[in-house]
PDB file of N, CA and C in Angstrom:
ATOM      1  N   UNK A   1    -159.298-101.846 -99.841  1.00  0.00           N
ATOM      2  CA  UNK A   1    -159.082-101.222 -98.549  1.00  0.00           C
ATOM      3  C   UNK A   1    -158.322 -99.909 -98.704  1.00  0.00           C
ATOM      4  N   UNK A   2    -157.028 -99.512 -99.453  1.00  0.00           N
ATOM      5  CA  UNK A   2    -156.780 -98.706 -99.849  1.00  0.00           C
ATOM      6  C   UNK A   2    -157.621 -98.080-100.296  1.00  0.00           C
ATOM      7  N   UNK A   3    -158.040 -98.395-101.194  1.00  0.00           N
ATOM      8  CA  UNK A   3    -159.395 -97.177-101.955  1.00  0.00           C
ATOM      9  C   UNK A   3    -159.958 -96.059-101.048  1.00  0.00           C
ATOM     10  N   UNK A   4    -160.595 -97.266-100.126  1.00  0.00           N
ATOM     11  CA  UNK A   4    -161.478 -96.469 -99.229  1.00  0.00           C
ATOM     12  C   UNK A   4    -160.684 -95.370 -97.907  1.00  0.00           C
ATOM     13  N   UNK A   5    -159.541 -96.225 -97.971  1.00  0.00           N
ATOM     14  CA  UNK A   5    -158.559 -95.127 -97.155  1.00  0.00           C
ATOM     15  C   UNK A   5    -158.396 -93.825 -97.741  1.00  0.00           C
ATOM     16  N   UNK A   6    -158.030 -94.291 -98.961  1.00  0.00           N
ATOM     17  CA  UNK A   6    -157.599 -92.956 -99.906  1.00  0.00           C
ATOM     18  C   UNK A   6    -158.995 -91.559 -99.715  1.00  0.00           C
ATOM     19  N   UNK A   7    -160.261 -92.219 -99.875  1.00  0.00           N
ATOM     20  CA  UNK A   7    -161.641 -91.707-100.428  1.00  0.00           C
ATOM     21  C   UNK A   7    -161.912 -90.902 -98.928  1.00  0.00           C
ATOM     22  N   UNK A   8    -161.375 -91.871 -97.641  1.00  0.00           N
ATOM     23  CA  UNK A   8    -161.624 -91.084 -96.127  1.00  0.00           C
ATOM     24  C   UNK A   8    -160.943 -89.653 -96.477  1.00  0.00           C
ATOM     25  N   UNK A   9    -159.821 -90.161 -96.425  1.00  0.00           N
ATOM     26  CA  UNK A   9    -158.591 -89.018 -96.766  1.00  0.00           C
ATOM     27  C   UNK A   9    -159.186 -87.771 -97.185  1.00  0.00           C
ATOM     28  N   UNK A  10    -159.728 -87.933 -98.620  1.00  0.00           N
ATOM     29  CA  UNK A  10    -159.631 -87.055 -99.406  1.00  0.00           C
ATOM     30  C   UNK A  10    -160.853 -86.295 -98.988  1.00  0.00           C
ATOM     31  N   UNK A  11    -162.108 -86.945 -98.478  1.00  0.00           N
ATOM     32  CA  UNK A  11    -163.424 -86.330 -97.455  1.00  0.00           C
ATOM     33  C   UNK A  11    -163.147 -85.343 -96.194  1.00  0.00           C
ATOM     34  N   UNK A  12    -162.041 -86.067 -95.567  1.00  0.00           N
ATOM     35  CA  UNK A  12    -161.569 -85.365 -94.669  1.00  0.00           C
ATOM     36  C   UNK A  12    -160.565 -84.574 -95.117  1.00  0.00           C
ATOM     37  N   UNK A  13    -159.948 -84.277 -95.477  1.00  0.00           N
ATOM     38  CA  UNK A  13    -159.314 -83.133 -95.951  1.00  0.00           C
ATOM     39  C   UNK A  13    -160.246 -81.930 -96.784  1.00  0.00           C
ATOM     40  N   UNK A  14    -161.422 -82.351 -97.349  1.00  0.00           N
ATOM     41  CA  UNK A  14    -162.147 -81.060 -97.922  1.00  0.00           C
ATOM     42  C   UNK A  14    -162.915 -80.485 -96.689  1.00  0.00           C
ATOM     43  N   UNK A  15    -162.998 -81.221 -95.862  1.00  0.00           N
ATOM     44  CA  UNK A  15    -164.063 -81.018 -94.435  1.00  0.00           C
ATOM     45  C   UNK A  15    -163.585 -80.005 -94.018  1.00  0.00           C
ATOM     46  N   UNK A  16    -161.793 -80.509 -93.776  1.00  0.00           N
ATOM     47  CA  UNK A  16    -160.884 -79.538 -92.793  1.00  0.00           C
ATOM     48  C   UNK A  16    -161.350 -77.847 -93.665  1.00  0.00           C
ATOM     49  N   UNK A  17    -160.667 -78.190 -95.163  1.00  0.00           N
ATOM     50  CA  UNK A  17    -160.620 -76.984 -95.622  1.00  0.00           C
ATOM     51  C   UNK A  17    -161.865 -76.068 -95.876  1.00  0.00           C
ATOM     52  N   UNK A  18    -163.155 -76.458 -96.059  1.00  0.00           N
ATOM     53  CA  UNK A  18    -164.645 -76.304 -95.961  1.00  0.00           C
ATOM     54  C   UNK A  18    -164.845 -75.513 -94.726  1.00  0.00           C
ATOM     55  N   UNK A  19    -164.071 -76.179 -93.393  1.00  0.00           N
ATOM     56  CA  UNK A  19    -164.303 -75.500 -92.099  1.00  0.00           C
ATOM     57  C   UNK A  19    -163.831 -74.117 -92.023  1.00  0.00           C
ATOM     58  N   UNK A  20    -162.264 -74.677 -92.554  1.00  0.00           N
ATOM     59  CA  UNK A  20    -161.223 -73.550 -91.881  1.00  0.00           C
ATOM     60  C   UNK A  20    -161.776 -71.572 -91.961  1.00  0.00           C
ATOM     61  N   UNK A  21    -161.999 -71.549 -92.569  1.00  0.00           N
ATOM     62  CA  UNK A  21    -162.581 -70.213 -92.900  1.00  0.00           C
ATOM     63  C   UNK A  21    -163.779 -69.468 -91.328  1.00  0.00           C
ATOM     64  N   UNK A  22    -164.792 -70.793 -91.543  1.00  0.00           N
ATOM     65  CA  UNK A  22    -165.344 -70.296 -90.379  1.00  0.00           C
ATOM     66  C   UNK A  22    -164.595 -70.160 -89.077  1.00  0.00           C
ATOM     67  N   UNK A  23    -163.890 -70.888 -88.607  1.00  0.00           N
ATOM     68  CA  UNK A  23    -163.121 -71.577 -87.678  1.00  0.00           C
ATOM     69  C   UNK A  23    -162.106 -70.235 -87.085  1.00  0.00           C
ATOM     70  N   UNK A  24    -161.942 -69.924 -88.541  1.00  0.00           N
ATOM     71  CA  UNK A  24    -160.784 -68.729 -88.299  1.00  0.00           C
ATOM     72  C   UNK A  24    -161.177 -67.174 -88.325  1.00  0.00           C
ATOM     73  N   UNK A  25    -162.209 -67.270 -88.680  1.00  0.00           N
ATOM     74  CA  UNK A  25    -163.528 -65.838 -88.602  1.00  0.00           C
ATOM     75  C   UNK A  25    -164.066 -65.725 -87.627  1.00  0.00           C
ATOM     76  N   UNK A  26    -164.822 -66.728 -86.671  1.00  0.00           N
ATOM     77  CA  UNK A  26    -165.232 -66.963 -85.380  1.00  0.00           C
ATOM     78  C   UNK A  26    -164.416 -66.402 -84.164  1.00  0.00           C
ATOM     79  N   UNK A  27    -164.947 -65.488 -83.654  1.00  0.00           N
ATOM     80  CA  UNK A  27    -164.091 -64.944 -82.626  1.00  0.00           C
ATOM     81  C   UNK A  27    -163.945 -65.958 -81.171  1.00  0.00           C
ATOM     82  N   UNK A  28    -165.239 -66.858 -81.037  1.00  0.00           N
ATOM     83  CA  UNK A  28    -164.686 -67.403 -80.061  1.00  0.00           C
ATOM     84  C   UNK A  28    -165.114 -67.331 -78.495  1.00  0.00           C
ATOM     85  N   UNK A  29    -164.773 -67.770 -77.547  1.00  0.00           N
ATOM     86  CA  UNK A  29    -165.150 -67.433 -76.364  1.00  0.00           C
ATOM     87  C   UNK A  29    -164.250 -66.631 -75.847  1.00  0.00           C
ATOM     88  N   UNK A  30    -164.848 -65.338 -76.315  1.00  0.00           N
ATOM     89  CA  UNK A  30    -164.253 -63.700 -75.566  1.00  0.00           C
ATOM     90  C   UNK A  30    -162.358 -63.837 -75.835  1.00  0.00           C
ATOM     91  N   UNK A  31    -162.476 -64.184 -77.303  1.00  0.00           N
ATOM     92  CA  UNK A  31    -160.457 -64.414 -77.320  1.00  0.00           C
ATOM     93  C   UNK A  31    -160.689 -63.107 -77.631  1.00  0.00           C
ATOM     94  N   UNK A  32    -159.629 -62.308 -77.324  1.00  0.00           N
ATOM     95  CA  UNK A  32    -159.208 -61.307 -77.431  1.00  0.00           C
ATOM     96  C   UNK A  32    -157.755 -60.924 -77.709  1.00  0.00           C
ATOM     97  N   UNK A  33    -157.104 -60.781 -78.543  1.00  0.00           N
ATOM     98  CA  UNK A  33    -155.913 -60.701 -78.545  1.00  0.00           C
ATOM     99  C   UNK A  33    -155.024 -62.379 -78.204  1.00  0.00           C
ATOM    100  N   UNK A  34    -155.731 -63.369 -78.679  1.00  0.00           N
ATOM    101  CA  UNK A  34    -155.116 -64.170 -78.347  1.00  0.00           C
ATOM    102  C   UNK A  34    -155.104 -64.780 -76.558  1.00  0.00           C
ATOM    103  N   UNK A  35    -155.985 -64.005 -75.593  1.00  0.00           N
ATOM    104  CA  UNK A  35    -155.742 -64.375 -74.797  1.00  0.00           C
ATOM    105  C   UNK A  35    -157.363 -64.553 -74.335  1.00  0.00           C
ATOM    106  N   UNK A  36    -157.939 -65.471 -73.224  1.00  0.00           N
ATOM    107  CA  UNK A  36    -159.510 -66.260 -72.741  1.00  0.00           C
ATOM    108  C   UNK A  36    -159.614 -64.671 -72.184  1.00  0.00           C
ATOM    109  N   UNK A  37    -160.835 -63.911 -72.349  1.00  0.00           N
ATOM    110  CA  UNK A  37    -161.017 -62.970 -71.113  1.00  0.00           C
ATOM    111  C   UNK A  37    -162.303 -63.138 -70.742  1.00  0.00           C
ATOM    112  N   UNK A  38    -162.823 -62.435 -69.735  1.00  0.00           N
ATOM    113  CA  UNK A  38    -164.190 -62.826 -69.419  1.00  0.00           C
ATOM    114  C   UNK A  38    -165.447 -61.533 -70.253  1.00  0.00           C
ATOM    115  N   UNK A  39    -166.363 -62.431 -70.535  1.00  0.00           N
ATOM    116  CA  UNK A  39    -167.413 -62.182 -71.411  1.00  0.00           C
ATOM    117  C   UNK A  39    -168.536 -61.632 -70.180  1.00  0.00           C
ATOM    118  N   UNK A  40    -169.872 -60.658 -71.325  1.00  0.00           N
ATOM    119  CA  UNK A  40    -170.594 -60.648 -70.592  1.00  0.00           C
ATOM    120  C   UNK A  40    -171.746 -61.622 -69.888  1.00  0.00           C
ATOM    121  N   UNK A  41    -171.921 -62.862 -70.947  1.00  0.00           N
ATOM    122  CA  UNK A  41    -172.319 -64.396 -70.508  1.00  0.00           C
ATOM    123  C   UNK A  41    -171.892 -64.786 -69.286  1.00  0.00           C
ATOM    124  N   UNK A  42    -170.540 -64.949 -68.983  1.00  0.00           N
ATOM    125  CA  UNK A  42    -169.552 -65.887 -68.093  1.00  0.00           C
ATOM    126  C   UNK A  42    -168.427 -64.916 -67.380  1.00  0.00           C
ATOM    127  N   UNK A  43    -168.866 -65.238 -66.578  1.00  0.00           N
ATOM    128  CA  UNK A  43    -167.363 -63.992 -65.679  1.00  0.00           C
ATOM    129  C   UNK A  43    -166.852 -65.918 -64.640  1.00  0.00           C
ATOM    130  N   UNK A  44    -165.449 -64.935 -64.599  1.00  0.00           N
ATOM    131  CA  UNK A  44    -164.548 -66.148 -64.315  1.00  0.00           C
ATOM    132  C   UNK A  44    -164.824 -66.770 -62.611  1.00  0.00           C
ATOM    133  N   UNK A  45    -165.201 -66.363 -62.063  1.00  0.00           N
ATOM    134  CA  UNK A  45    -166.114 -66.835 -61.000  1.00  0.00           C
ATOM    135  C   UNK A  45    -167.421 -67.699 -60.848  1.00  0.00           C
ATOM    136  N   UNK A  46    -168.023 -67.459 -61.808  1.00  0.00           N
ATOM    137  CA  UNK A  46    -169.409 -68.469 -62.669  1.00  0.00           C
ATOM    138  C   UNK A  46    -168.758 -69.639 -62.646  1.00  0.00           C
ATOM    139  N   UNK A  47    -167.683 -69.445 -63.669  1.00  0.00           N
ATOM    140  CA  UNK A  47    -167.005 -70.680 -64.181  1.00  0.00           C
ATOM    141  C   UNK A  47    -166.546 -71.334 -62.946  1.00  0.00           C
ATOM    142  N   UNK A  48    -165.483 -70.873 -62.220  1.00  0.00           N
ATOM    143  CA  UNK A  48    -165.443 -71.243 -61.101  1.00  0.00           C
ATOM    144  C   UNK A  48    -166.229 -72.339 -60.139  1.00  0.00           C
ATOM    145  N   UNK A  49    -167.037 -71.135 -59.714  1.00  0.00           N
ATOM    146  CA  UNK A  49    -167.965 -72.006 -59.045  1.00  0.00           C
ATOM    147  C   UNK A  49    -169.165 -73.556 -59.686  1.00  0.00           C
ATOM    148  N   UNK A  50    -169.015 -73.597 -61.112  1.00  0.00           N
ATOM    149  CA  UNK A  50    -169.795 -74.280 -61.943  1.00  0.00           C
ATOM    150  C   UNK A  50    -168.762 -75.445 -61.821  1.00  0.00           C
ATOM    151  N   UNK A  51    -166.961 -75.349 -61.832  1.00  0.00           N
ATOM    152  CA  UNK A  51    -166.438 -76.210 -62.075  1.00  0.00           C
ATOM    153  C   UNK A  51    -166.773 -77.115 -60.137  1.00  0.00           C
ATOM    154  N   UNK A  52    -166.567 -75.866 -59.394  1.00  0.00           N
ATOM    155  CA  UNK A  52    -166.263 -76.818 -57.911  1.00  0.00           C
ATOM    156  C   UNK A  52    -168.350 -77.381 -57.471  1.00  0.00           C
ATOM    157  N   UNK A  53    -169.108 -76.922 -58.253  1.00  0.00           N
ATOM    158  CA  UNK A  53    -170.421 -77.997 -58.154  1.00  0.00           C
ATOM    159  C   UNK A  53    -170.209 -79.336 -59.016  1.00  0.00           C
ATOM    160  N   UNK A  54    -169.522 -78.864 -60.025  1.00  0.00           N
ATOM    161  CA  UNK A  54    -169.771 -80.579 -61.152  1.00  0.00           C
ATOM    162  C   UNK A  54    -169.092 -81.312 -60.019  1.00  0.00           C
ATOM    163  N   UNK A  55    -167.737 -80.836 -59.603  1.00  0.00           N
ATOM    164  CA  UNK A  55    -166.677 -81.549 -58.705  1.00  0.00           C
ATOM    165  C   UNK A  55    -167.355 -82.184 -57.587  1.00  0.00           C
ATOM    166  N   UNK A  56    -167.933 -81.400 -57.033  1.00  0.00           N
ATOM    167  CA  UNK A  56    -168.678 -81.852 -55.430  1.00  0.00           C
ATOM    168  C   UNK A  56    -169.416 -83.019 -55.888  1.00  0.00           C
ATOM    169  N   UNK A  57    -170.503 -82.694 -56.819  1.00  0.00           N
ATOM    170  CA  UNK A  57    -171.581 -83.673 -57.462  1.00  0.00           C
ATOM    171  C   UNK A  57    -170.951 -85.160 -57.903  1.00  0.00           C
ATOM    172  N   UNK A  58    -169.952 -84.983 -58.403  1.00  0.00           N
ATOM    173  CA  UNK A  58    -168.424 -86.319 -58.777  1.00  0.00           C
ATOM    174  C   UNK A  58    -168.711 -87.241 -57.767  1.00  0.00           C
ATOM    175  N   UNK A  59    -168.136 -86.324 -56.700  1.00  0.00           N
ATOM    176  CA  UNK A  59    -167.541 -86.468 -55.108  1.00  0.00           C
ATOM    177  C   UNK A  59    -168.508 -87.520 -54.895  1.00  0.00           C
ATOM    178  N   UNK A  60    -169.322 -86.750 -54.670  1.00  0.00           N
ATOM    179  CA  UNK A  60    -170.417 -87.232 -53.926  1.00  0.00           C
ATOM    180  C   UNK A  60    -171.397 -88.671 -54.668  1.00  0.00           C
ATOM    181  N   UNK A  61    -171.186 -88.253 -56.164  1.00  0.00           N
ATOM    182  CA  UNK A  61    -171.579 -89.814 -56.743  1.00  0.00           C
ATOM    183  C   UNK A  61    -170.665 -91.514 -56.400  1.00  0.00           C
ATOM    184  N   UNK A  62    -169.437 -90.652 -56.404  1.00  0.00           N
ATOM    185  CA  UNK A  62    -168.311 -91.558 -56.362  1.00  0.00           C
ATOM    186  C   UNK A  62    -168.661 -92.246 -54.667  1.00  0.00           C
ATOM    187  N   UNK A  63    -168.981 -91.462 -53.847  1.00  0.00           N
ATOM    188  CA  UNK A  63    -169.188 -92.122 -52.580  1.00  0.00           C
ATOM    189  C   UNK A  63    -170.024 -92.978 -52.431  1.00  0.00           C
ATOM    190  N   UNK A  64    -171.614 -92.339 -52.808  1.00  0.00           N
ATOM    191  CA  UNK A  64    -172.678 -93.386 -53.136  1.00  0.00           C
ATOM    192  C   UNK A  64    -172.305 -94.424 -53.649  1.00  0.00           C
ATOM    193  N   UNK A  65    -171.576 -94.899 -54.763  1.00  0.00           N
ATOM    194  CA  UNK A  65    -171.395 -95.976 -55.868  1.00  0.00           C
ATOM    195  C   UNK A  65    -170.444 -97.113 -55.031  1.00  0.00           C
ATOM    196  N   UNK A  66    -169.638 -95.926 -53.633  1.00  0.00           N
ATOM    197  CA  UNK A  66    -168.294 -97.090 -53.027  1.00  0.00           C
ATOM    198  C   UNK A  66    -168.869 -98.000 -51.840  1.00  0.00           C
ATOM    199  N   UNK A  67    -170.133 -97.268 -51.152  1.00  0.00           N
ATOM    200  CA  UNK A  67    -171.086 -97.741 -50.479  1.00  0.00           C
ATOM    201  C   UNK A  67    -171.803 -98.619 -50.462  1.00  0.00           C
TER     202      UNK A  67
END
């Protein structure tokens, strides 16, 4: 059992380090200086409004299901 703990370990730790490079080269969704800004994909109103439809759609499942 150890063994195989050890063998996870040591898989996952080359994974991490295998990644890190890309991970840290990848700019990301529109980071800029460390801070989220809006892209030409997604302006922060999109998002917005994308979050208050999933929400409504929730809403509205959650009612059906209490019915």
């Amino acid at each position: 059992m150890n063994r195989f703990i050890l063998q996870s370990a040591r898989v996952s730790l080359a994974l991490v380090l295998l990644a890190s490079p890309v991970l840290l080269a990848s700019g990301g969704c529109g980071r800029q200086g460390g801070v989220v800004g809006e892209t030409d994909e997604y302006s922060y109103e999109d998002v917005a409004a994308q979050i208050r439809a999933d929400d409504e759609a929730s809403e509205a499942e959650r009612e059906m299901r209490d019915q």
